[in-house]
N, C-alpha and C. Protein backbone atom coordinates (compact mmCIF):
# COMPACT_ATOMS: atom_id res chain seq x y z
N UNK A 1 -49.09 -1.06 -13.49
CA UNK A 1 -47.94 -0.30 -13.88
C UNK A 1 -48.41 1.10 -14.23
N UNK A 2 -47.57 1.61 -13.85
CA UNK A 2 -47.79 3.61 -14.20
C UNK A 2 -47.13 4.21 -15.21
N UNK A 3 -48.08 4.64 -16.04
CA UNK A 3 -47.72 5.52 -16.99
C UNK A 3 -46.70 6.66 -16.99
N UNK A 4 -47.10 7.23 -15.85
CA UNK A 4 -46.68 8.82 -14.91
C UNK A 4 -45.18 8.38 -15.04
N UNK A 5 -44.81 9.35 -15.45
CA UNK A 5 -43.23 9.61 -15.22
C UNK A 5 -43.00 10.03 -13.72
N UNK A 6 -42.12 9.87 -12.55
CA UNK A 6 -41.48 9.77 -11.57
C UNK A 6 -41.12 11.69 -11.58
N UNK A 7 -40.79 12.48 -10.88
CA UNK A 7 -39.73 13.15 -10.74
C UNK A 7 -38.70 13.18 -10.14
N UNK A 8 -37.36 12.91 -10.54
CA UNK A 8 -36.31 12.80 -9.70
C UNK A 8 -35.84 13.75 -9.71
N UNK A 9 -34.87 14.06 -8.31
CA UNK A 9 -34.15 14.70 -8.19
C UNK A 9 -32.88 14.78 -8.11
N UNK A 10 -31.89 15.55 -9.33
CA UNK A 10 -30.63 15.35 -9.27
C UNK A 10 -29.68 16.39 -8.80
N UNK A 11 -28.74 16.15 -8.45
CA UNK A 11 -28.27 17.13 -7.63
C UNK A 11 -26.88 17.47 -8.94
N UNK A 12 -26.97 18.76 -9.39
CA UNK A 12 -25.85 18.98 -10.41
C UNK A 12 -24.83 19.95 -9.98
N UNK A 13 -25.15 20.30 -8.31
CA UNK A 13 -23.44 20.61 -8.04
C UNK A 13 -22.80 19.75 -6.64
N UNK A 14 -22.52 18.18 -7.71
CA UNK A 14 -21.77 17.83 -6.79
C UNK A 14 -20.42 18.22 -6.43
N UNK A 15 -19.82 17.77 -5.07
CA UNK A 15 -18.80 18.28 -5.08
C UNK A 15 -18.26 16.71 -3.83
N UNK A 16 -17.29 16.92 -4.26
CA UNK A 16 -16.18 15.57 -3.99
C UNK A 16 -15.61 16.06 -2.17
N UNK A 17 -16.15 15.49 -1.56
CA UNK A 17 -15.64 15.62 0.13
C UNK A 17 -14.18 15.36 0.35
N UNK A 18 -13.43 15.83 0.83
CA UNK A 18 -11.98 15.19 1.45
C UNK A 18 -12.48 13.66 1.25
N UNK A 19 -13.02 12.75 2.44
CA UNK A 19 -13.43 11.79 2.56
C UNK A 19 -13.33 10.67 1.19
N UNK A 20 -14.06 11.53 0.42
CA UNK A 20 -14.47 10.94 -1.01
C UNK A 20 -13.37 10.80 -2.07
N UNK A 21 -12.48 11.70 -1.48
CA UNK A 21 -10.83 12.26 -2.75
C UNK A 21 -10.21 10.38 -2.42
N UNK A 22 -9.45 10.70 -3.50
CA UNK A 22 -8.39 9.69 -3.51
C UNK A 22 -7.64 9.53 -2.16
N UNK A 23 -6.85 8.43 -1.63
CA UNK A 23 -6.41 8.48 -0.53
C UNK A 23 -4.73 8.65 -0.66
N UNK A 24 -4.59 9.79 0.67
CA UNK A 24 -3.04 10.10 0.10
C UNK A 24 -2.11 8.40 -0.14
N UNK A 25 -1.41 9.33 -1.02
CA UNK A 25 -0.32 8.24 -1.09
C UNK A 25 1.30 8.38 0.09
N UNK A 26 1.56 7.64 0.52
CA UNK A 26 2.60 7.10 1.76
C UNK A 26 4.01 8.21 0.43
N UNK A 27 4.42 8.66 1.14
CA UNK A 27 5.83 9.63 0.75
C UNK A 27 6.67 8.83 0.49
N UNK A 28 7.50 9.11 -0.68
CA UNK A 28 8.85 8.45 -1.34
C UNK A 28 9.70 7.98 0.47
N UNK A 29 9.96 8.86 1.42
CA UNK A 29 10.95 8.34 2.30
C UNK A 29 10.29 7.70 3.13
N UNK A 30 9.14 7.17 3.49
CA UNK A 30 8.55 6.01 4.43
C UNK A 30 8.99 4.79 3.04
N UNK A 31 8.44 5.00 1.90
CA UNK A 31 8.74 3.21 1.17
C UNK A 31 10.27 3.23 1.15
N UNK A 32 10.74 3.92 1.10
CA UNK A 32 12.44 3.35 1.10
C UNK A 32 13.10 2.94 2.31
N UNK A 33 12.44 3.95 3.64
CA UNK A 33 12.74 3.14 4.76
C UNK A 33 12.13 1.57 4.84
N UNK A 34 10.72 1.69 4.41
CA UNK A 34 10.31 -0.04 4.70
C UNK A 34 11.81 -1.08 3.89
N UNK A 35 11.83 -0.70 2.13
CA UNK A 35 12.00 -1.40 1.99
C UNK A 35 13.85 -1.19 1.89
N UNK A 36 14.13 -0.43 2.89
CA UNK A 36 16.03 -0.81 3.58
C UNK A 36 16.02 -1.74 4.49
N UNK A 37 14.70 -1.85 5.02
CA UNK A 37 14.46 -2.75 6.34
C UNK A 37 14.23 -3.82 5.87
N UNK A 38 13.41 -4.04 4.63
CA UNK A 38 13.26 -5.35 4.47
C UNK A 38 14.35 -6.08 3.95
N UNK A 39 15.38 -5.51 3.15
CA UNK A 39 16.20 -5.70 2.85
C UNK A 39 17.75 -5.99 3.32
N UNK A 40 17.37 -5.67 5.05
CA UNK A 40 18.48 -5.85 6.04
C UNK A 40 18.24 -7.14 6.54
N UNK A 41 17.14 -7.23 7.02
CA UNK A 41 16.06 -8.42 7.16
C UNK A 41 16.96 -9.73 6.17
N UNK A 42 16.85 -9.71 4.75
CA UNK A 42 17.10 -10.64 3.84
C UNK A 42 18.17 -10.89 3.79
N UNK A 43 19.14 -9.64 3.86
CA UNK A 43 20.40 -9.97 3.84
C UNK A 43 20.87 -10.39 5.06
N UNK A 44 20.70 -9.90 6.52
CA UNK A 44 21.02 -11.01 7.77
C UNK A 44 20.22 -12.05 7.53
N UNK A 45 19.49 -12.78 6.81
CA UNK A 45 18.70 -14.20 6.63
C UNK A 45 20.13 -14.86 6.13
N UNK A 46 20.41 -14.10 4.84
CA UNK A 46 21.50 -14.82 3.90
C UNK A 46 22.46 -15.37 4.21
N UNK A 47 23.03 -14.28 5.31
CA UNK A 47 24.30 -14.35 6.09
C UNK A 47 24.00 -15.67 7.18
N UNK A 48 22.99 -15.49 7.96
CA UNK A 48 22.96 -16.39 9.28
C UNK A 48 22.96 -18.09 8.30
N UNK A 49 22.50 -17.97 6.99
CA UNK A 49 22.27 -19.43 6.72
C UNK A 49 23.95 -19.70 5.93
N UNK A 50 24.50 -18.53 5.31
CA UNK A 50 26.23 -18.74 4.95
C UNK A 50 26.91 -19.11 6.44
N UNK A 51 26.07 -19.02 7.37
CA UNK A 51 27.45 -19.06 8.62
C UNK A 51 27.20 -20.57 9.23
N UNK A 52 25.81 -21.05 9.16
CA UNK A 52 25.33 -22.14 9.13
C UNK A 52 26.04 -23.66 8.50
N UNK A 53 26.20 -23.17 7.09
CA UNK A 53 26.21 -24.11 6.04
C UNK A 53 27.86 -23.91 6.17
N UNK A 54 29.08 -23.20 7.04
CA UNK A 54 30.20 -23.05 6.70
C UNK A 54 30.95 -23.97 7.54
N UNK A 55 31.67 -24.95 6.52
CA UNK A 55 32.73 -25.79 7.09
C UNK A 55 33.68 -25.22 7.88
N UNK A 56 33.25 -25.10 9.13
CA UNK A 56 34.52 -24.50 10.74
C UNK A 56 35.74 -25.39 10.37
N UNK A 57 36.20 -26.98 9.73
CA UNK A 57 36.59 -27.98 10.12
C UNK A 57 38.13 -27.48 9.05
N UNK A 58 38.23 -26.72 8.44
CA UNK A 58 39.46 -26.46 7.72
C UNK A 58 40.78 -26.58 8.27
């Protein structure tokens, strides 16, 4: 084992790459389109199983 201290080298002007930044976040009007869609989606589910389950025989 060595006594000797190492010299490292640190680098003290880092700087943060595009790459490295946070990743954008998706815009208020793409999530509201997803979720009108998903929500058309659920509600024709709702409907096709009300038209299903409906006594024609009245």
């Amino acid at each position: 084992m060595s006594t000797d201290k190492d010299d490292l080298s640190i680098e003290d002007d880092f700087v943060a790459t595009e790459d490295e930044a946070e990743p954008q976040v998706e815009s208020a009007k793409t999530n509201l389109s997803k979720r009108r869609t998903i929500d058309n989606m659920l509600e024709e589910r709702r409907l096709q199983k009300q038209l299903a389950d409906f006594d024609y025989d009245l």
